[in-house]
Protein backbone atom coordinates (compact mmCIF):
# COMPACT_ATOMS: atom_id res chain seq x y z
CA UNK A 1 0.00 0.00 0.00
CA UNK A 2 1.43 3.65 -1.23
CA UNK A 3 2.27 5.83 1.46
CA UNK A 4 1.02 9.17 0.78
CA UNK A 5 2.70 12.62 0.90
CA UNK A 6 0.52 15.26 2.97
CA UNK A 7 1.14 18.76 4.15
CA UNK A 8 2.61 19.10 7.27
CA UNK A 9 3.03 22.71 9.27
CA UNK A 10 6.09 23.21 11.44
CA UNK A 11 4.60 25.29 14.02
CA UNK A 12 7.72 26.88 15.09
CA UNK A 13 8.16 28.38 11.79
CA UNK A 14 4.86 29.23 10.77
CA UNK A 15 3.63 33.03 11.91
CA UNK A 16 0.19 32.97 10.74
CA UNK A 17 0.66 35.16 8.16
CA UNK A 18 -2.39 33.67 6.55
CA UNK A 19 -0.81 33.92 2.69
CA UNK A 20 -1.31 30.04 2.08
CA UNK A 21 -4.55 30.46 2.78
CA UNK A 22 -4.97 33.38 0.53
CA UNK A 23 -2.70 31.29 -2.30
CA UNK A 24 -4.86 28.36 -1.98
CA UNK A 25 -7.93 30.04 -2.83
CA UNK A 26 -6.80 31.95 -5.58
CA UNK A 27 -5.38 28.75 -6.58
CA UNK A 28 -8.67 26.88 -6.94
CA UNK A 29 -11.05 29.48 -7.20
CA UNK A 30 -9.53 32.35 -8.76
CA UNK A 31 -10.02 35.45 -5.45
CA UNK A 32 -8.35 35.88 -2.59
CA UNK A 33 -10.59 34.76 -0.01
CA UNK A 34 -9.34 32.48 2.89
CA UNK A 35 -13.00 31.48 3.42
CA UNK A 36 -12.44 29.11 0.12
CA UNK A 37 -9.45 27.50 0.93
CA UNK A 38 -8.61 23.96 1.43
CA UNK A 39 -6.22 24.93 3.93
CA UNK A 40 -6.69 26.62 7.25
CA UNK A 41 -4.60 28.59 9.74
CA UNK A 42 -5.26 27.81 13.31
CA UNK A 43 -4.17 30.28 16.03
CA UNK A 44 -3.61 29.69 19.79
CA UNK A 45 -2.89 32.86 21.57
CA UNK A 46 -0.09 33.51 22.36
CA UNK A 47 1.59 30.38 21.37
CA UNK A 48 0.80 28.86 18.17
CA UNK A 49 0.35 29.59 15.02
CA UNK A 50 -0.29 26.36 12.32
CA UNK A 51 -2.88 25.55 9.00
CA UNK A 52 -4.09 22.50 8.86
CA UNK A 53 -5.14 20.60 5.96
CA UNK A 54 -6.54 17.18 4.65
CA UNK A 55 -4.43 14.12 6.27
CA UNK A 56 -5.69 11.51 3.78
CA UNK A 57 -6.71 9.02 6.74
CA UNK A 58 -5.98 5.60 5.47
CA UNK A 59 -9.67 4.93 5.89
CA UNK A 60 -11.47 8.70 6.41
CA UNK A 61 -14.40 9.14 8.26
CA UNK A 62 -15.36 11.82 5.96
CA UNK A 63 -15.77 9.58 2.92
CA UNK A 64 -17.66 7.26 4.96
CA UNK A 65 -19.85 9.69 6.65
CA UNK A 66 -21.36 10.95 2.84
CA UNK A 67 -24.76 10.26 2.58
CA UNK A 68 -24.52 11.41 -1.19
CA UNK A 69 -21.19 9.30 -1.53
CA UNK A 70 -19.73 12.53 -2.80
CA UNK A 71 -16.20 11.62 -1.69
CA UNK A 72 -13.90 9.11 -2.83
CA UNK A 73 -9.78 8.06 -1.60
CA UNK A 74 -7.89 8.65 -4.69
CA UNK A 75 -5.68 4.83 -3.97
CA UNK A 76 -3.04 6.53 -6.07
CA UNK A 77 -2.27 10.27 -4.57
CA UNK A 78 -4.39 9.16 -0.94
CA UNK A 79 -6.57 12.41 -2.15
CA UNK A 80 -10.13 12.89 -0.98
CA UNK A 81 -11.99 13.90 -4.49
CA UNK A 82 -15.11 15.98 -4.32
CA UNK A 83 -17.51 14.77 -6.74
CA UNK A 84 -19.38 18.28 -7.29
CA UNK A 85 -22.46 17.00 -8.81
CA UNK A 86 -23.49 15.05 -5.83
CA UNK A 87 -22.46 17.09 -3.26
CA UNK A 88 -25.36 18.60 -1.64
CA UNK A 89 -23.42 20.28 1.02
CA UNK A 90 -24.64 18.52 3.89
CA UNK A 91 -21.38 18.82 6.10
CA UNK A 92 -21.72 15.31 7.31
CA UNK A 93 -18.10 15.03 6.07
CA UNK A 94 -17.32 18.19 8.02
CA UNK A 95 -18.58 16.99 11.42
CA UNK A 96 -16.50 13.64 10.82
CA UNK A 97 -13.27 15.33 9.91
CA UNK A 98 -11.50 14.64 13.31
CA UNK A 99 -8.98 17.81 11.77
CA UNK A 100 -11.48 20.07 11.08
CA UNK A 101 -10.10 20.10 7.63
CA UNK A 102 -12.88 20.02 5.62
CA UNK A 103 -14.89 23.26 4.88
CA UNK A 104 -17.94 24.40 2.69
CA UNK A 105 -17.74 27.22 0.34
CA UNK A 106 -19.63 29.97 1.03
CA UNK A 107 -20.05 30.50 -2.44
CA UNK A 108 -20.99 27.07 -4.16
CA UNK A 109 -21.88 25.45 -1.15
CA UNK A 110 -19.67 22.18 -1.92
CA UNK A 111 -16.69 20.92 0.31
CA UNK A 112 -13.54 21.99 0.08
CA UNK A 113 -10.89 19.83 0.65
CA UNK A 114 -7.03 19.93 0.06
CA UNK A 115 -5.99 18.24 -3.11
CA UNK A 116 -2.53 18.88 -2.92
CA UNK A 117 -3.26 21.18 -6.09
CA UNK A 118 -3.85 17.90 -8.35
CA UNK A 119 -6.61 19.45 -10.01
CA UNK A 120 -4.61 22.96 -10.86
CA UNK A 121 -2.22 23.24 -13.14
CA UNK A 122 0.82 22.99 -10.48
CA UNK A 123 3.08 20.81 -10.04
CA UNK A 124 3.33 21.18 -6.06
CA UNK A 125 1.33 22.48 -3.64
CA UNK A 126 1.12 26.43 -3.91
CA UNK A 127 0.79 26.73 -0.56
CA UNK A 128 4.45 25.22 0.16
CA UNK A 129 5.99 26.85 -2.69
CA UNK A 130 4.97 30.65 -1.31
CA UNK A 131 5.37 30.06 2.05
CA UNK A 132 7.65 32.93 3.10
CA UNK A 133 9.10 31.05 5.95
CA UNK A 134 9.15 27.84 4.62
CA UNK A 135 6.75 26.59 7.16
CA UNK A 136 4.57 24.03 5.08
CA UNK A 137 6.24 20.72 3.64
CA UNK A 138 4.81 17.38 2.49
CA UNK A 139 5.77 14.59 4.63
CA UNK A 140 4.64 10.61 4.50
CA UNK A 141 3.98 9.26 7.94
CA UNK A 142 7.46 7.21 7.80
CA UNK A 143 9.02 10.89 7.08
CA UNK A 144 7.69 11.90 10.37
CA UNK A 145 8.34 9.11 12.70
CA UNK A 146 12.09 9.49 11.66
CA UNK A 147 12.27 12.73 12.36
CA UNK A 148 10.18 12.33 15.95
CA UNK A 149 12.63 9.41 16.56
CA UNK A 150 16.07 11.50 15.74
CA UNK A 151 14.71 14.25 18.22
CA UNK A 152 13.53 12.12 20.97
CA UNK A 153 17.16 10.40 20.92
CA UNK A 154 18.78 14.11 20.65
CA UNK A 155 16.81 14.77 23.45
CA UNK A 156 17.75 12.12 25.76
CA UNK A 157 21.03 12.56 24.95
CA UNK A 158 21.46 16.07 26.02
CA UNK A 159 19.78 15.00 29.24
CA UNK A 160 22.18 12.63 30.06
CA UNK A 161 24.90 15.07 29.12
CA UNK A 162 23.15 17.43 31.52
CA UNK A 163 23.04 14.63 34.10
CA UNK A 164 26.97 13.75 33.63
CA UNK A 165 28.04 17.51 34.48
């Protein structure tokens, strides 16, 4: 089974300067509006600042939770694909996000929901490529327990060098 690629925030980098969000709509829908995009900046005063966007759940509780069976996994990309002619823009997919990923456009009034800019004419991501602090990567799930892994030992390491002073 493929292991998909999806965007990942670094939260120490990001500021919340809200421009992927902008990017991402114009992206997809042509205005800068960051009530249509597929990714969404979450702030925590005073501490964090992070967008989240689709995971692609290896079995998501959004496609299951469509009445209209609207959604469907792309088994290639891991993509959740909004079929717009039988969306009815019920939000049952919204409520079973457990990201809060998914929104509804104010305009249309079908789901939005990150695509990794598959359906654009971009390569990668647009959010990624203008981020101006380089705060928004794609990662696979193997990418991320490595990297959890190498800090957790750099971490116990400085502890014990703590500990031998």
């Amino acid at each position: 089974m493929p292991r998909h690629e999806f965007i990942v925030v670094d939260p120490d980098l990001c500021i919340g300067c809200e421009i992927c969000e902008s990017v991402c709509s114009f992206v997809h829908e042509g205005v800068f509006n960051p009530l249509l995009s597929r990714i969404k900046r979450v702030r925590i005063e005073p501490i964090v600042n992070i967008a989240l966007s689709c995971q692609k759940c290896e079995d998501p509780d959004c496609v299951n939770a469509c009445p209209q069976k609207a959604l469907e996994k792309d088994e290639k990309t891991g993509s959740i694909k909004v079929n717009e002619d039988k969306c009815t823009g019920c939000a049952f997919c919204i409520r079973a996000c457990p990201f809060g990923a998914i929104s509804l456009s104010t305009e249309s009034g079908i789901v939005l929901i990150c695509d990794l800019c598959e359906s654009t004419e971009y390569d990668e991501p647009q959010c990624i490529e203008l981020c101006p602090r380089e705060a928004i990567s794609l990662k696979s799930v193997d990418q991320i327990g490595d990297e959890n892994r190498i800090d957790a030992v750099k971490r116990l390491l400085s502890e014990m060098l703590e500990e031998s002073k």
